[in-house]
PDB file of N, CA and C in Angstrom:
ATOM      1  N   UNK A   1      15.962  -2.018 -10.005  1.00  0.00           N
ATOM      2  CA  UNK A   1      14.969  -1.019  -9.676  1.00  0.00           C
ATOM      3  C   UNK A   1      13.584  -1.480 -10.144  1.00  0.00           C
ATOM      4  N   UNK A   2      13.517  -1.436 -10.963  1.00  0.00           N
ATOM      5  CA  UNK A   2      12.339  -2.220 -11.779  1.00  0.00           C
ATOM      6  C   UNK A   2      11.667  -3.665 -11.155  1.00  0.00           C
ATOM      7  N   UNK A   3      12.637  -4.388 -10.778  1.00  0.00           N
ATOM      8  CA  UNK A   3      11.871  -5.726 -10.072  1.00  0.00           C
ATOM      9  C   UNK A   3      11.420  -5.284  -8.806  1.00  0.00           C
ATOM     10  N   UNK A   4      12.016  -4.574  -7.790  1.00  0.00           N
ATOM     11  CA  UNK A   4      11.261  -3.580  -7.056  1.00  0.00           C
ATOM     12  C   UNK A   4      10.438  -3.166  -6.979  1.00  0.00           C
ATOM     13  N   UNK A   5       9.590  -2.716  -8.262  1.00  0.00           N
ATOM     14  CA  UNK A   5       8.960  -2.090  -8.298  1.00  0.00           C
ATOM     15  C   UNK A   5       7.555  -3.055  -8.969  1.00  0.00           C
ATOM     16  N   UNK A   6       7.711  -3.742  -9.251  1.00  0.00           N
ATOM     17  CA  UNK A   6       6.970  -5.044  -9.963  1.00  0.00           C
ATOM     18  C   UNK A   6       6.799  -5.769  -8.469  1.00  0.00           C
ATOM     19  N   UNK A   7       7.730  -6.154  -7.437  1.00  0.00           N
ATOM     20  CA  UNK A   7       6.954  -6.903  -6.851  1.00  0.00           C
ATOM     21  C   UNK A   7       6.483  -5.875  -5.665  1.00  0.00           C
ATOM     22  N   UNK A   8       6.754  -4.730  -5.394  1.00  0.00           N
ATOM     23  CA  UNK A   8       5.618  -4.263  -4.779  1.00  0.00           C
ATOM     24  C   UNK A   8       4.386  -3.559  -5.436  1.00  0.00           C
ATOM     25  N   UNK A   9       4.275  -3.669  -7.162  1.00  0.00           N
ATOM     26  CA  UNK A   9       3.061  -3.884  -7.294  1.00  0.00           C
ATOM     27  C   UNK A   9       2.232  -5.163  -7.052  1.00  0.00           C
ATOM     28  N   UNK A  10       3.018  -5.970  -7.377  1.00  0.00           N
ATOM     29  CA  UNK A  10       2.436  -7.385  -6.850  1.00  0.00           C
ATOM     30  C   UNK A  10       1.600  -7.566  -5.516  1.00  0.00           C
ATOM     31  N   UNK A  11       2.714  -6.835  -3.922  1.00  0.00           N
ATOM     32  CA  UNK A  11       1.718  -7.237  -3.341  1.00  0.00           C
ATOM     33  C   UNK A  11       0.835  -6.049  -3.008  1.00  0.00           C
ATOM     34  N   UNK A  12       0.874  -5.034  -3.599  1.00  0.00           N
ATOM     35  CA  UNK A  12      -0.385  -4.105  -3.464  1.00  0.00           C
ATOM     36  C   UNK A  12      -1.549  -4.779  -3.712  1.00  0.00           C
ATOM     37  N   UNK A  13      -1.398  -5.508  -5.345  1.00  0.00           N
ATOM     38  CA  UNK A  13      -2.312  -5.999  -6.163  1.00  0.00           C
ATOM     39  C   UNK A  13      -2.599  -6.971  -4.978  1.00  0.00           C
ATOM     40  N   UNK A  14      -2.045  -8.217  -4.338  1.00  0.00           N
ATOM     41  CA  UNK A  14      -2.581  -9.153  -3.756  1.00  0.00           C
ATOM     42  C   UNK A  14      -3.201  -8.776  -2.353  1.00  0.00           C
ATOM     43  N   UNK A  15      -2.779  -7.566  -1.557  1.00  0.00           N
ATOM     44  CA  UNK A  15      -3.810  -7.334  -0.681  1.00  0.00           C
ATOM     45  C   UNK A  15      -5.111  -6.128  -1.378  1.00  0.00           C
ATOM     46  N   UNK A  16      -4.973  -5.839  -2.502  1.00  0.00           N
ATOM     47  CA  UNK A  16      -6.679  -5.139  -3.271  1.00  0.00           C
ATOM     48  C   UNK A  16      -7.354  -6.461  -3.138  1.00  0.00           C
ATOM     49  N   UNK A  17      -6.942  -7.699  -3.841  1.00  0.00           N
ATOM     50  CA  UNK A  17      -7.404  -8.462  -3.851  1.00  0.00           C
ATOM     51  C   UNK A  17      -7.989  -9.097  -2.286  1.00  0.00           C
ATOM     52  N   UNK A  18      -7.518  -8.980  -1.781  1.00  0.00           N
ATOM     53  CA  UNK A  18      -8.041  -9.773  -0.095  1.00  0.00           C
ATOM     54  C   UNK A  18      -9.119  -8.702  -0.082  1.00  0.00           C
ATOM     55  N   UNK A  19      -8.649  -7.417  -0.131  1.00  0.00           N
ATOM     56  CA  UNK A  19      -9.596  -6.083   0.387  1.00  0.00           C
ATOM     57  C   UNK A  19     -11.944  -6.570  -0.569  1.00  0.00           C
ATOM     58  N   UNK A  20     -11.301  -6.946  -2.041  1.00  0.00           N
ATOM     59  CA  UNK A  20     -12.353  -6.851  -2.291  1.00  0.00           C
ATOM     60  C   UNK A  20     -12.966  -8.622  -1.731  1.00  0.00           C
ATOM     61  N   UNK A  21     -12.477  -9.300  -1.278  1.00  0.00           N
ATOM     62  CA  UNK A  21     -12.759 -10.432  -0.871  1.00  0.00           C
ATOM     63  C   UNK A  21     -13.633 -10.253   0.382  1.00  0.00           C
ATOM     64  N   UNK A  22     -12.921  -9.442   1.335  1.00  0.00           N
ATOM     65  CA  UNK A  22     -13.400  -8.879   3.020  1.00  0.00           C
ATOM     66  C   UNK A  22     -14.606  -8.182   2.598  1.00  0.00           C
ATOM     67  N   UNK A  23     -14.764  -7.168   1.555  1.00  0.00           N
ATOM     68  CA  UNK A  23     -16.155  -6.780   1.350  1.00  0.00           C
ATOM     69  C   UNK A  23     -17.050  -7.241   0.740  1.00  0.00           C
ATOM     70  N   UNK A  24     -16.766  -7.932   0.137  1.00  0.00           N
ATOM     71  CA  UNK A  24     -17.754  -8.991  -0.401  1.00  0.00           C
ATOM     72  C   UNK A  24     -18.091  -9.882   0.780  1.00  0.00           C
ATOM     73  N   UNK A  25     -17.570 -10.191   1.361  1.00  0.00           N
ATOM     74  CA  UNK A  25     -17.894 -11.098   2.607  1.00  0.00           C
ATOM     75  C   UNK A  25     -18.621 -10.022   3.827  1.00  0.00           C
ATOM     76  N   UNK A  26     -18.194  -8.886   4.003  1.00  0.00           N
ATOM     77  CA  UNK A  26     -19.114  -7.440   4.741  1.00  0.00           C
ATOM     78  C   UNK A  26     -20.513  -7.458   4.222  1.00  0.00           C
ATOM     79  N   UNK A  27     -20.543  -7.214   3.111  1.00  0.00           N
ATOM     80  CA  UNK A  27     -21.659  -6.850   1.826  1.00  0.00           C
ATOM     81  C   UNK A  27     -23.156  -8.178   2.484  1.00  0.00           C
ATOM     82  N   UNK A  28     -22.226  -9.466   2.348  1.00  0.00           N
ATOM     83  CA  UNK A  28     -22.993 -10.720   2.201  1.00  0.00           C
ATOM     84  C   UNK A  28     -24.063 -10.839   3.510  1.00  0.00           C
ATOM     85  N   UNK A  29     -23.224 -10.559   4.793  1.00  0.00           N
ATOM     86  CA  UNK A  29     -23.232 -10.526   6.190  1.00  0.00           C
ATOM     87  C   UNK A  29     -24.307  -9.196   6.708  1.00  0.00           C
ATOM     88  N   UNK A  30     -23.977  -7.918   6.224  1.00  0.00           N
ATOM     89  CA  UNK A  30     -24.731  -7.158   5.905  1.00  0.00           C
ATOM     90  C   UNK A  30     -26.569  -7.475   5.327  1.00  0.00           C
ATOM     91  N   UNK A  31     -26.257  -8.110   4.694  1.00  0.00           N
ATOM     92  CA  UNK A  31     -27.668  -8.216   3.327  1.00  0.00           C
ATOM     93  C   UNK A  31     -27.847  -9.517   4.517  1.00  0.00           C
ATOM     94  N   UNK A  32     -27.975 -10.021   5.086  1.00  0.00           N
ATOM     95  CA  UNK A  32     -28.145 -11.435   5.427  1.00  0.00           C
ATOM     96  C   UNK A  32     -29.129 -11.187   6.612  1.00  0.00           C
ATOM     97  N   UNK A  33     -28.973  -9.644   7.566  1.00  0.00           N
ATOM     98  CA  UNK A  33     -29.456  -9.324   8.459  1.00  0.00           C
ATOM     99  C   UNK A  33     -29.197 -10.182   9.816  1.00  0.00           C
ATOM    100  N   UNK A  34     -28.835 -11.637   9.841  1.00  0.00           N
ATOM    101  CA  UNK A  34     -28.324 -12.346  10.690  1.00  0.00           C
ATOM    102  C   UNK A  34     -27.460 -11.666  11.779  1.00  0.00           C
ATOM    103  N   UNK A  35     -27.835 -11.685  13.059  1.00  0.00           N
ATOM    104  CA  UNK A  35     -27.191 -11.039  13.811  1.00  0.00           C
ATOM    105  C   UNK A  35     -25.761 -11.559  13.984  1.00  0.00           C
ATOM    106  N   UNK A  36     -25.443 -12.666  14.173  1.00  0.00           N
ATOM    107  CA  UNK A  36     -24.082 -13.116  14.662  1.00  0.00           C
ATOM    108  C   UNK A  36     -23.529 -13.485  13.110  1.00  0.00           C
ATOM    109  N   UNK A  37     -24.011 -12.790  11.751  1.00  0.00           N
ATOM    110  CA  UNK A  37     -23.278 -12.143  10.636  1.00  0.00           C
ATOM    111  C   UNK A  37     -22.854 -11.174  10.683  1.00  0.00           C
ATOM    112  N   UNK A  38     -24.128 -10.457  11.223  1.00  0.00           N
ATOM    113  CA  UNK A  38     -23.208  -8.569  10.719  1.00  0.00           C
ATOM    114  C   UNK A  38     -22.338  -8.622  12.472  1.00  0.00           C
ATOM    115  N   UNK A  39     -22.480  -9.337  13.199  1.00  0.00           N
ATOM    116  CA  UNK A  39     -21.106  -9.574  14.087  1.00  0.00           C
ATOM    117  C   UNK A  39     -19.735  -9.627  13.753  1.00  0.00           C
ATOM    118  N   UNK A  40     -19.988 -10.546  12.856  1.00  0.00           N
ATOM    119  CA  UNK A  40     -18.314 -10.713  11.670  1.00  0.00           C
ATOM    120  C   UNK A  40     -17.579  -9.891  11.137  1.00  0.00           C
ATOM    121  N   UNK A  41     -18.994  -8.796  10.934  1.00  0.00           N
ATOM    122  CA  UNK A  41     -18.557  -7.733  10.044  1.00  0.00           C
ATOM    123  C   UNK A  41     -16.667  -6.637  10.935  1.00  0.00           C
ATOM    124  N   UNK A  42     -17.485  -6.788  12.074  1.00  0.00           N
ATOM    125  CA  UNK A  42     -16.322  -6.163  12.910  1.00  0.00           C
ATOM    126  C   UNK A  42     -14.778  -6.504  12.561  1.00  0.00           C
ATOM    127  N   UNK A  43     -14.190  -7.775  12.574  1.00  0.00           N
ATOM    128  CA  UNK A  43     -12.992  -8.029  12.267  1.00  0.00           C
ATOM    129  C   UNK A  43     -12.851  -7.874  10.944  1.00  0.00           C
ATOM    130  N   UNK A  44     -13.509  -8.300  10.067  1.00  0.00           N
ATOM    131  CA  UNK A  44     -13.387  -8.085   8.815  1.00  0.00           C
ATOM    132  C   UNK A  44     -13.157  -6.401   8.128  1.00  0.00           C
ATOM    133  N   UNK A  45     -13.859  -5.547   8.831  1.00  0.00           N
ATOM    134  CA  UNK A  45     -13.555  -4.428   8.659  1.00  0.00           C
ATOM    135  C   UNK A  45     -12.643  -4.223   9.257  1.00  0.00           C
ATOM    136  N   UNK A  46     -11.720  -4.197  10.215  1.00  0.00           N
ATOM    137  CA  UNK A  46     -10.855  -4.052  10.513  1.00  0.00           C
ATOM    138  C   UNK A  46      -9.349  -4.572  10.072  1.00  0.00           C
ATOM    139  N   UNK A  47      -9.761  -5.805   9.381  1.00  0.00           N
ATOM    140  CA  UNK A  47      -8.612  -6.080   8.459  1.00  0.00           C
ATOM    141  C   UNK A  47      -8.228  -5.296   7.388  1.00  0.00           C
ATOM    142  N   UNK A  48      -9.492  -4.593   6.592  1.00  0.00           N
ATOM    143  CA  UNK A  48     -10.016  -4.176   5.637  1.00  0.00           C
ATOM    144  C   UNK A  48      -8.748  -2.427   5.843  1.00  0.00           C
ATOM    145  N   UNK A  49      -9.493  -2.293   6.710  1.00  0.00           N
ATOM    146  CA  UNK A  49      -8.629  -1.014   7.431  1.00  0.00           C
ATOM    147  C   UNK A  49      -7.314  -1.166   7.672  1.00  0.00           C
ATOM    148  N   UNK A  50      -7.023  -2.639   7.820  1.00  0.00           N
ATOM    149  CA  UNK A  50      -5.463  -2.884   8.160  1.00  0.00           C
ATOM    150  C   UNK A  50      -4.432  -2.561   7.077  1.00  0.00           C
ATOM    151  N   UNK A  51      -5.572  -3.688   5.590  1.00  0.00           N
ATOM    152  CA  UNK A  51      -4.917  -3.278   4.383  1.00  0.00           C
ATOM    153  C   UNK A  51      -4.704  -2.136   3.841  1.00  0.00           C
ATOM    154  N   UNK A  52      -6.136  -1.345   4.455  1.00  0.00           N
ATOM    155  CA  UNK A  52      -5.501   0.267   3.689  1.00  0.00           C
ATOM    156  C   UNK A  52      -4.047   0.659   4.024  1.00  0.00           C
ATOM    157  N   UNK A  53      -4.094   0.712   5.035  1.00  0.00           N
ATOM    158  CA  UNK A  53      -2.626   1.422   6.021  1.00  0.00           C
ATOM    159  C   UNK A  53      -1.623   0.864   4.908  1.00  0.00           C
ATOM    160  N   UNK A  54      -1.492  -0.886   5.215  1.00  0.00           N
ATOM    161  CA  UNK A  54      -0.466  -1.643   4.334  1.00  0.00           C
ATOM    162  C   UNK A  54      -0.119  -0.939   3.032  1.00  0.00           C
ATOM    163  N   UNK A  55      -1.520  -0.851   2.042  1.00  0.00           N
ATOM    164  CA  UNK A  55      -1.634  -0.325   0.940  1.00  0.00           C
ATOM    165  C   UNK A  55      -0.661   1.017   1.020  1.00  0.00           C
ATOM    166  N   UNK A  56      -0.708   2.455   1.675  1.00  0.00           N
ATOM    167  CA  UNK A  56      -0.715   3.091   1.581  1.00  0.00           C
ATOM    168  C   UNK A  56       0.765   3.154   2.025  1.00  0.00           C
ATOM    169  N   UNK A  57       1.533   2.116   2.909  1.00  0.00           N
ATOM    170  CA  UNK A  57       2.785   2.486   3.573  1.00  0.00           C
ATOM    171  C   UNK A  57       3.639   2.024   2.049  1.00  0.00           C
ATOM    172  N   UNK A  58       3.093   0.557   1.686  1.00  0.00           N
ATOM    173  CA  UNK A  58       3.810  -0.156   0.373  1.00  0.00           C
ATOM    174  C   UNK A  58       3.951   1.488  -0.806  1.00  0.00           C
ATOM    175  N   UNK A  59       2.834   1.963  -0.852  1.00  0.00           N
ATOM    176  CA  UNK A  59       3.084   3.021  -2.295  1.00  0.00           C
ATOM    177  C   UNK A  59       4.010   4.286  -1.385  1.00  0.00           C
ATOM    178  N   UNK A  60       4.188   4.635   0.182  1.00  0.00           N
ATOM    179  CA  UNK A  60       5.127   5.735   0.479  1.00  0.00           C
ATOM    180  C   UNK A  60       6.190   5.194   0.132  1.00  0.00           C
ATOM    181  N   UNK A  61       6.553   3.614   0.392  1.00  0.00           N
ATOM    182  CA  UNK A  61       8.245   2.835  -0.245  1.00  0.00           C
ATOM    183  C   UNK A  61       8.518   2.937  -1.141  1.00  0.00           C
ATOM    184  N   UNK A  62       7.460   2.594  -2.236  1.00  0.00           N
ATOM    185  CA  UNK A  62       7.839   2.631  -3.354  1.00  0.00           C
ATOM    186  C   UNK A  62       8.270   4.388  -4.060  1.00  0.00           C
ATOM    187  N   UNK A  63       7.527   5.198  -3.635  1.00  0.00           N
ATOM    188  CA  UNK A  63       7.855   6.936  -4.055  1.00  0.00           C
ATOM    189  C   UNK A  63       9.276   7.215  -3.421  1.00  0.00           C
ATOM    190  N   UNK A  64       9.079   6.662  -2.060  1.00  0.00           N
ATOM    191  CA  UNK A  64      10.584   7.506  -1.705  1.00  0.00           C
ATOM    192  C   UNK A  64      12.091   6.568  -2.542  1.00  0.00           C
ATOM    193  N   UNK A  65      11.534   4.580  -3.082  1.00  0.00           N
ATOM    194  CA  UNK A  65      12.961   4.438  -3.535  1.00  0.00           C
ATOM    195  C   UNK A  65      12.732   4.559  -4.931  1.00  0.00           C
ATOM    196  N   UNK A  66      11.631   5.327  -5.720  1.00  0.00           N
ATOM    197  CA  UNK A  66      11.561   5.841  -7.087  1.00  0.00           C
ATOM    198  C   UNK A  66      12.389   7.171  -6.754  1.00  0.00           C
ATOM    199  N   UNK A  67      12.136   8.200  -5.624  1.00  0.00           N
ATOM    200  CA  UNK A  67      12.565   9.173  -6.039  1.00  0.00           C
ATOM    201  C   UNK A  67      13.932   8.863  -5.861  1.00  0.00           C
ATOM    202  N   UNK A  68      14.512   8.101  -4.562  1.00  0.00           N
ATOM    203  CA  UNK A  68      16.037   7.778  -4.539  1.00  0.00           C
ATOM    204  C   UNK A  68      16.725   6.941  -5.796  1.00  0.00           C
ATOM    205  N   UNK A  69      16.051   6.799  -6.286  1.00  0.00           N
ATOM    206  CA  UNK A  69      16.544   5.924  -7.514  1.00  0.00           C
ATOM    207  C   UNK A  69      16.611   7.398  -8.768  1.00  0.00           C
ATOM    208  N   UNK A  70      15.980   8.062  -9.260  1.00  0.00           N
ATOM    209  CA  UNK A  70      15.774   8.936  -9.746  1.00  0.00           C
ATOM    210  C   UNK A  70      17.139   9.721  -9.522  1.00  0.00           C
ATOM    211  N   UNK A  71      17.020  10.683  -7.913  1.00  0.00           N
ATOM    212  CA  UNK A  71      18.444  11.429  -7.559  1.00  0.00           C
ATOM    213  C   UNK A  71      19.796  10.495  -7.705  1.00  0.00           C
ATOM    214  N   UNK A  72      19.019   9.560  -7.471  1.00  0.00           N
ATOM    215  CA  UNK A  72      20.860   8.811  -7.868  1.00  0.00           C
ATOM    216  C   UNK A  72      21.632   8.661  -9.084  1.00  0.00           C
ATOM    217  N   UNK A  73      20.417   8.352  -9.792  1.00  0.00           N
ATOM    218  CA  UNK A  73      21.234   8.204 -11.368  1.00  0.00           C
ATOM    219  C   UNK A  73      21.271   9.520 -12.284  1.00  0.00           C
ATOM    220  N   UNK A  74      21.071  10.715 -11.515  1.00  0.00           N
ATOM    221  CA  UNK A  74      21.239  12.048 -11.779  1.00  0.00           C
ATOM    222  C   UNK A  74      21.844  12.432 -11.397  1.00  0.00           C
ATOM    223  N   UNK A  75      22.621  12.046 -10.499  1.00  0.00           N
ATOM    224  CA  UNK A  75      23.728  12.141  -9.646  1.00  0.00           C
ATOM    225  C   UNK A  75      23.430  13.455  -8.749  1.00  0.00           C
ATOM    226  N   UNK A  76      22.150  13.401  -7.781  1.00  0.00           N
ATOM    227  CA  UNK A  76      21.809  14.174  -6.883  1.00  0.00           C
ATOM    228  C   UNK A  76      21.405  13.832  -5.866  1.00  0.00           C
ATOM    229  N   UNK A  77      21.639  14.489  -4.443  1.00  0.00           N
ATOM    230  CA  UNK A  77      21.550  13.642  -3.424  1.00  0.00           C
ATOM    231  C   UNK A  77      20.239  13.590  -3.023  1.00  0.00           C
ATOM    232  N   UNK A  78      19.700  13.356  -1.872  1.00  0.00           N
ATOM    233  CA  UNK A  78      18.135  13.119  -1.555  1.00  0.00           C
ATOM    234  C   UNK A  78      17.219  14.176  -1.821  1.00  0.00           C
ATOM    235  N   UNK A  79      17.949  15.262  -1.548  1.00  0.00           N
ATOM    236  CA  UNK A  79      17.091  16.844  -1.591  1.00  0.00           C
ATOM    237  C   UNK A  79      16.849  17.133  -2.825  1.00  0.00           C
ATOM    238  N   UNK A  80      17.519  16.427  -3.643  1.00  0.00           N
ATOM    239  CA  UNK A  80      17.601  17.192  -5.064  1.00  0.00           C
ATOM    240  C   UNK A  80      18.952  17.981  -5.674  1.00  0.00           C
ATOM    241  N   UNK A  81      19.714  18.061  -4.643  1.00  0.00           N
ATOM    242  CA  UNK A  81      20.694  18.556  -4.997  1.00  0.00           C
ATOM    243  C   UNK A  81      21.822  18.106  -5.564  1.00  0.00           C
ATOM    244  N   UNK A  82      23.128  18.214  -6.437  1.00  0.00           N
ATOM    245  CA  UNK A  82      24.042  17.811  -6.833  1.00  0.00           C
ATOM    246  C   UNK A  82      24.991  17.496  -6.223  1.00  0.00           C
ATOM    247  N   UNK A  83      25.275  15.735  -5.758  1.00  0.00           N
ATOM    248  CA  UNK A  83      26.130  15.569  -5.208  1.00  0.00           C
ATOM    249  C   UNK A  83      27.657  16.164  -5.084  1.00  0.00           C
ATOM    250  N   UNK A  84      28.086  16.220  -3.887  1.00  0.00           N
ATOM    251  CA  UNK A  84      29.447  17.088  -3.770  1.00  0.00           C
ATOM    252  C   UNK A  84      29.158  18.376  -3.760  1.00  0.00           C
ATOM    253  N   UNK A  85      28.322  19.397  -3.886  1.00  0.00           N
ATOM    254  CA  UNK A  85      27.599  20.556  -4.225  1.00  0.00           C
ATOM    255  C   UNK A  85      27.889  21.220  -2.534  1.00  0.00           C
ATOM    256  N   UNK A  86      27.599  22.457  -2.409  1.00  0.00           N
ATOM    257  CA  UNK A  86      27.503  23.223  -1.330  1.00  0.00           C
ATOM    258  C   UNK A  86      26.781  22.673  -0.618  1.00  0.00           C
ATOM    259  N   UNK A  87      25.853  22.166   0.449  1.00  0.00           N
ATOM    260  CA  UNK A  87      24.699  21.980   0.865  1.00  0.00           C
ATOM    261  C   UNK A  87      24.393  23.089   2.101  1.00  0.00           C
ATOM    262  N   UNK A  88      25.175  24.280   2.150  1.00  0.00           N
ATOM    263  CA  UNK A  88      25.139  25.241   3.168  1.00  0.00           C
ATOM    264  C   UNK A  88      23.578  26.313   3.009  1.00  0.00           C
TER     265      UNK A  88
END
């Protein structure tokens, strides 16, 4: 459970890292006023945007197999409830 959870902090951590790379490279392109710079800017933000999503799907995996990890060794099924239990 735990290494699980270590390497999808890992690659959270390694696409923050790309994320502040793409804006720093936005930022540069931006300030530069160069037209066929702040051109660049387009894909780059859009990667930028890609990683959020990534970011955000990696931490829904990780909650739903914390919480399945959680009901399991409590011996409750997904809902919360006690395995073998009524579920009516």
């Amino acid at each position: 459970m735990w290494a699980n959870f270590s390497g999808t902090f890992r690659k959270v951590q390694t696409v923050l890292d790309r994320n502040r790379s793409l804006i720093q490279q936005v930022n540069d392109n931006h300030q530069s006023r160069i037209p066929d710079n702040m051109a660049k800017n387009v894909p780059l933000i859009q990667e930028i945007n890609h990683n959020i999503s990534t970011v955000s799907s990696l931490y829904s995996d990780l909650s739903s197999n914390f919480v399945s990890s959680y009901h399991h060794r409590n011996g409750k099924d997904a809902d919360g409830r006690r395995d073998g239990g009524n579920k009516a």
